[in-house]
C-alpha atoms as a PDB file:
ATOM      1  CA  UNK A   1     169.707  44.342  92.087  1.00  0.00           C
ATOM      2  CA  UNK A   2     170.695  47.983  91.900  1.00  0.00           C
ATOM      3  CA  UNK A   3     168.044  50.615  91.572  1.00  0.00           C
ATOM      4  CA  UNK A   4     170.058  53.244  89.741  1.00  0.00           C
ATOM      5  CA  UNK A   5     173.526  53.761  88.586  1.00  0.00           C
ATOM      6  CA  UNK A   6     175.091  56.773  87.244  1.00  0.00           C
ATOM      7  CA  UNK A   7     176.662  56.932  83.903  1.00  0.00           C
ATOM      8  CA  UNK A   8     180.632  56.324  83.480  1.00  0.00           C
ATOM      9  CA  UNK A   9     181.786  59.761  83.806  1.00  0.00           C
ATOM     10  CA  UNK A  10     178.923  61.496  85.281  1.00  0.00           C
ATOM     11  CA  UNK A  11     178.617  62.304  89.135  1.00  0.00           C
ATOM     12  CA  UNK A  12     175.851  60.818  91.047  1.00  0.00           C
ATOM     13  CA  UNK A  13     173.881  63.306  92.427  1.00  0.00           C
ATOM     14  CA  UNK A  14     174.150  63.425  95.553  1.00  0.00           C
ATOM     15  CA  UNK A  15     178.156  64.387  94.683  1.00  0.00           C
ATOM     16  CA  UNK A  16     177.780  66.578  92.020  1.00  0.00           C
ATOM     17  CA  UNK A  17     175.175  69.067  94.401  1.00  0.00           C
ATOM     18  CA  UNK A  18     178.404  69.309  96.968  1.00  0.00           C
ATOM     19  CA  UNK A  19     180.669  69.419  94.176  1.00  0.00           C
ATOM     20  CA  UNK A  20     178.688  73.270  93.451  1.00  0.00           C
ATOM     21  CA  UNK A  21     179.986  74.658  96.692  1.00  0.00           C
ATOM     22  CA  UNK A  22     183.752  74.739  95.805  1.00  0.00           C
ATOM     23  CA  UNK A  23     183.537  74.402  92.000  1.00  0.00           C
ATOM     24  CA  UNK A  24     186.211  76.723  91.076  1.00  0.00           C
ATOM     25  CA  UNK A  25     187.780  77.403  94.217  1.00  0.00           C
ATOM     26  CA  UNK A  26     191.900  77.073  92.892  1.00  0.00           C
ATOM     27  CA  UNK A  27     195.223  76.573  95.418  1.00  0.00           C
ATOM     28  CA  UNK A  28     196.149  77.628  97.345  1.00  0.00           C
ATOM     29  CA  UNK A  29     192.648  77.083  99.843  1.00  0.00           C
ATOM     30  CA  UNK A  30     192.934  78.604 103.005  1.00  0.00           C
ATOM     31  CA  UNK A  31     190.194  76.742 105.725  1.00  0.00           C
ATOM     32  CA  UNK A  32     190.496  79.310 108.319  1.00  0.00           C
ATOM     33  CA  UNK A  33     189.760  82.844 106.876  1.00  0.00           C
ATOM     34  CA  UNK A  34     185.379  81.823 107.482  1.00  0.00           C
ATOM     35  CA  UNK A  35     185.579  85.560 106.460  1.00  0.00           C
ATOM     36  CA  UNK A  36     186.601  85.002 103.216  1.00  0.00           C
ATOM     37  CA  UNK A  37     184.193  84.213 100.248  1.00  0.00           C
ATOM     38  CA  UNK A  38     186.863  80.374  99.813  1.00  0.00           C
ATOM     39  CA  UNK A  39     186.140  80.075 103.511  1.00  0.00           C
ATOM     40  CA  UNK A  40     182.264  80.573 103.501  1.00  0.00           C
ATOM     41  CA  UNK A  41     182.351  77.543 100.544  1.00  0.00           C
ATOM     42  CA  UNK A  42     184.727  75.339 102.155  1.00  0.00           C
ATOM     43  CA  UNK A  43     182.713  75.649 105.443  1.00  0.00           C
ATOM     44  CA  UNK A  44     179.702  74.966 103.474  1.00  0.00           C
ATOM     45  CA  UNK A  45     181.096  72.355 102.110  1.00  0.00           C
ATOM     46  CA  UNK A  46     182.197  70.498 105.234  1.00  0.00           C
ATOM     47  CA  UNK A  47     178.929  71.048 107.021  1.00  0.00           C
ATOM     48  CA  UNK A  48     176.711  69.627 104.236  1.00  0.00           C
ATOM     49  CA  UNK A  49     175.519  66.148 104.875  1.00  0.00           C
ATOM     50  CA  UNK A  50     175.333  63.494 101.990  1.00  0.00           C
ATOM     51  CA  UNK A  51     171.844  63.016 102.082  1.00  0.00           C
ATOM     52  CA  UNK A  52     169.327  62.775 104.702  1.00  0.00           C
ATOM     53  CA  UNK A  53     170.296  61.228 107.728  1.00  0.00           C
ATOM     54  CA  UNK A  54     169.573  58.125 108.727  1.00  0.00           C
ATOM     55  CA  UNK A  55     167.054  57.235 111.844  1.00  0.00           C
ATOM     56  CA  UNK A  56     169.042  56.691 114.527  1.00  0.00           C
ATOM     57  CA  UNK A  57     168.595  55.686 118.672  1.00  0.00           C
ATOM     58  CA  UNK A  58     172.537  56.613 119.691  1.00  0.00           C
ATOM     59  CA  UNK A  59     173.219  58.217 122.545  1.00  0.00           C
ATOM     60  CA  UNK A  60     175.895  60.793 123.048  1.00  0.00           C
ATOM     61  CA  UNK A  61     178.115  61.544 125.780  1.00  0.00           C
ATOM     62  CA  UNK A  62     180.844  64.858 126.113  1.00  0.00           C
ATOM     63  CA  UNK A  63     184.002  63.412 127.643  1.00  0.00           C
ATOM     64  CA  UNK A  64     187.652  64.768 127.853  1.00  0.00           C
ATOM     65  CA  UNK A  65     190.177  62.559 127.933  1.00  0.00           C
ATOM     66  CA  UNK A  66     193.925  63.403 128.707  1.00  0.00           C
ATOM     67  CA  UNK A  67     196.397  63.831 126.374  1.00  0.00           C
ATOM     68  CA  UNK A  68     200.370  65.399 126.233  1.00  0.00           C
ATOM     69  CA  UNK A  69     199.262  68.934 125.053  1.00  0.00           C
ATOM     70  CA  UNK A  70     196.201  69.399 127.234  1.00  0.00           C
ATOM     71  CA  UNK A  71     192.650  67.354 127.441  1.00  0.00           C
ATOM     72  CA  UNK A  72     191.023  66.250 124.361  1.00  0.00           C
ATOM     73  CA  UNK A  73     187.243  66.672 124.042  1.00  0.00           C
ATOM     74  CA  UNK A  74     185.640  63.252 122.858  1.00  0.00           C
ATOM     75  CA  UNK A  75     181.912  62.268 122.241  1.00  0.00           C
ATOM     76  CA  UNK A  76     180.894  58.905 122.908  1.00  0.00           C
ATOM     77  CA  UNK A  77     178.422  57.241 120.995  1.00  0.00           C
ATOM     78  CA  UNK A  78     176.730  53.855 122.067  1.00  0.00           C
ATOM     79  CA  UNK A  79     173.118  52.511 121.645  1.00  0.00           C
ATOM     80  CA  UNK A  80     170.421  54.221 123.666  1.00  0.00           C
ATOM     81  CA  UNK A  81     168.441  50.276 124.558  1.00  0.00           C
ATOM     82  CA  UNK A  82     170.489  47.397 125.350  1.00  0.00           C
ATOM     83  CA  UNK A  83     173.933  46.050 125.246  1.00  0.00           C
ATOM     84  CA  UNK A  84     176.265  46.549 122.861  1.00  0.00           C
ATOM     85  CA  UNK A  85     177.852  44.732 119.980  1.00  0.00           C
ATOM     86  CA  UNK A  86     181.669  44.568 121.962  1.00  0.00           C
ATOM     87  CA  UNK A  87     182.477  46.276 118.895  1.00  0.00           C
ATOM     88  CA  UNK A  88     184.712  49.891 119.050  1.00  0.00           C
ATOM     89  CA  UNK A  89     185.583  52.478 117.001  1.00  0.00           C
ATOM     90  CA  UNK A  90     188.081  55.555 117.689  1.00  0.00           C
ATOM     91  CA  UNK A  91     186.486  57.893 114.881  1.00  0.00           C
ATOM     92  CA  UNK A  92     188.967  61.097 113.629  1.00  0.00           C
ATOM     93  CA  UNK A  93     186.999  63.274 111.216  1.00  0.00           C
ATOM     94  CA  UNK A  94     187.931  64.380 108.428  1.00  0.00           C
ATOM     95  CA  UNK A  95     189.748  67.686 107.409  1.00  0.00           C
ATOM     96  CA  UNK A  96     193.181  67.389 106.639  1.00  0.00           C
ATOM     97  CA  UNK A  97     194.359  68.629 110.253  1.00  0.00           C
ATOM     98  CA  UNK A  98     193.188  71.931 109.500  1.00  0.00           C
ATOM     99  CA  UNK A  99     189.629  71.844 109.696  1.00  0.00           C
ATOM    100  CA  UNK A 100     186.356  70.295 110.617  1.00  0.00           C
ATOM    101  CA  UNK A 101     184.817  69.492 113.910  1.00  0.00           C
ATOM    102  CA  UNK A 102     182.537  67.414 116.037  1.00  0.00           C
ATOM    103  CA  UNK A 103     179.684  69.157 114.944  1.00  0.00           C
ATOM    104  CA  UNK A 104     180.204  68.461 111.320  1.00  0.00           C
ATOM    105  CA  UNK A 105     178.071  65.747 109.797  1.00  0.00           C
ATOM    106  CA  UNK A 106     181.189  63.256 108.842  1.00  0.00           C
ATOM    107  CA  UNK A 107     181.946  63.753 112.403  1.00  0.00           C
ATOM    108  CA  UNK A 108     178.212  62.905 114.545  1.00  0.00           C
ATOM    109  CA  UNK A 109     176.189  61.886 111.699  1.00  0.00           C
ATOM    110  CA  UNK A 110     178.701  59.271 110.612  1.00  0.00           C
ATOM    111  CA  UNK A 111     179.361  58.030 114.469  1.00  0.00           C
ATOM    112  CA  UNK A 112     175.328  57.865 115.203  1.00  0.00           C
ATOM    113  CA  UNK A 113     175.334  55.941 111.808  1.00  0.00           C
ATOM    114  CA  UNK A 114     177.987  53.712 112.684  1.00  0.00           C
ATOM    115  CA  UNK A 115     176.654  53.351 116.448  1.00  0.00           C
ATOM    116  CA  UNK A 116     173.097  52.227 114.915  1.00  0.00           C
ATOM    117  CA  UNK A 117     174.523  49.833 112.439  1.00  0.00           C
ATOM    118  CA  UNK A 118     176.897  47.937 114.757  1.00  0.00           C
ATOM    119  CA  UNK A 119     175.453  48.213 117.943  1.00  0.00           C
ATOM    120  CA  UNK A 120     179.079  49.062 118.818  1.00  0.00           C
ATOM    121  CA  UNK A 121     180.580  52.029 120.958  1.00  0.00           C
ATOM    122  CA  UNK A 122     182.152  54.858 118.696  1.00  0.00           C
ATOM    123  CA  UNK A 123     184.841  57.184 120.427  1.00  0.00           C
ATOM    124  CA  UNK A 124     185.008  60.641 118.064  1.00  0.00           C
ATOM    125  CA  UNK A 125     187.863  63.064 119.077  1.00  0.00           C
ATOM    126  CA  UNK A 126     188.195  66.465 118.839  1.00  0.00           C
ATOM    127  CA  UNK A 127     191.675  66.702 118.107  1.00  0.00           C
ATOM    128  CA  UNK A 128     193.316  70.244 118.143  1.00  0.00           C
ATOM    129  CA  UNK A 129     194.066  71.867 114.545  1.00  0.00           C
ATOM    130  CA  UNK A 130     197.031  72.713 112.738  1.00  0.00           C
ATOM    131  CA  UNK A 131     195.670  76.601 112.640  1.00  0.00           C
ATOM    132  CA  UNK A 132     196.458  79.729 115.000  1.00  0.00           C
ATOM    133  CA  UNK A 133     200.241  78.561 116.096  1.00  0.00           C
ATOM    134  CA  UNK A 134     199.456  74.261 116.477  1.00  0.00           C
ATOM    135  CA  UNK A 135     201.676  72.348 114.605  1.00  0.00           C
ATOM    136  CA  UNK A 136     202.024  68.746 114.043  1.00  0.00           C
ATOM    137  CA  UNK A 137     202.769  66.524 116.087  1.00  0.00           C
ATOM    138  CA  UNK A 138     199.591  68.249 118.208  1.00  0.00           C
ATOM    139  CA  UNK A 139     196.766  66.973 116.247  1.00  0.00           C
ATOM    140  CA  UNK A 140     198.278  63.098 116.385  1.00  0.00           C
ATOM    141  CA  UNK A 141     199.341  63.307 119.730  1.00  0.00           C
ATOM    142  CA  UNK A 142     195.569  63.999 120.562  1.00  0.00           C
ATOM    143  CA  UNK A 143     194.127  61.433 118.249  1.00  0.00           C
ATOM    144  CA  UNK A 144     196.730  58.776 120.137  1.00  0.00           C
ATOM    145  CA  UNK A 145     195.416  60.064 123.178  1.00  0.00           C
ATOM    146  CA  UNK A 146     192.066  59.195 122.458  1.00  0.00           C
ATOM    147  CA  UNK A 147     192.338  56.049 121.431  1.00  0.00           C
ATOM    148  CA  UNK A 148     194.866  54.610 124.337  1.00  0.00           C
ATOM    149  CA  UNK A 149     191.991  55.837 126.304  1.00  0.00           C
ATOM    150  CA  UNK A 150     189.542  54.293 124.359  1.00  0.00           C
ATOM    151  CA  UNK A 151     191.266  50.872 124.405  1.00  0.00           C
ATOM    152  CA  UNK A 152     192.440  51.417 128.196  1.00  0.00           C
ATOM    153  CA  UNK A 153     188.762  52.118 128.911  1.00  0.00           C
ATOM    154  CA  UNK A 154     187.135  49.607 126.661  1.00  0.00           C
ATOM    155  CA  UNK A 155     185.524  47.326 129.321  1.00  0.00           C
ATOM    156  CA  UNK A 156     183.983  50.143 131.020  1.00  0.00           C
ATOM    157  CA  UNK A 157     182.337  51.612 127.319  1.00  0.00           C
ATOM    158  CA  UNK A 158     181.292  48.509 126.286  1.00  0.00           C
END
């Protein structure tokens, strides 16, 4: 049974309260100017959490892995007791290649929610953005690297 629902045409709360912190905001949007009043808001915006997190026992490891332009900073996320699930994930945040991070909460609150749902081993990368000269293929090329890692290394995380 659901508890609530939100009314055709409405946004559900938890939305609409993001939805405040770029309300307005027209193209073009530049990510990188954190100087600017668009960048404060779009910062904002990425670093707000959808709700309260969820309890969580993950564990969290730094790693670099190597990859064609350079080494690519992963965190590795697994369950703090016991074995896990056998189940992996190679986790790319969000951000269009131009922003976001590993900090942001779609980034380690989504792989310690993922980790403590599944029991599984979540890989998130780092991956270089298309800002300050990087170009694509860059950002791919790291997000390949990660998870040919991941997979080449999957026995070893679990």
């Amino acid at each position: 049974m659901i508890a609530s629902t939100t009314k055709r045409g409405e946004w559900a709360p938890i939305y609409a309260e993001r939805l405040n912190l770029i309300r307005d905001l027209q193209p073009p949007i530049d990510w990188t100017d954190q100087e600017s009043e668009t960048g404060r808001r779009m910062a904002a915006w990425a670093m707000t959490p959808f709700g309260d997190p969820e309890a969580t026992d993950a564990l969290m490891e730094e790693r670099s892995v190597p990859g064609p332009n350079g080494p690519v900073p992963v965190r590795v996320y697994r369950p703090s007791t016991g074995s896990t699930s056998g189940v992996g994930l190679v986790w790319m945040h969000g951000g269009a290649f131009i922003g976001g991070d590993l900090d942001m909460p779609e980034a380690d609150l989504t792989a310690r929610g993922l980790v403590t749902r599944t029991r599984g081993v979540v890989v998130s990368v780092d991956y270089r953005l298309c800002v300050g000269g990087v170009h694509h293929p860059v950002p791919h090329d790291d997000c390949w690297a990660a998870f040919v890692w991941t997979h080449d290394n999957a026995t070893a995380l679990g």
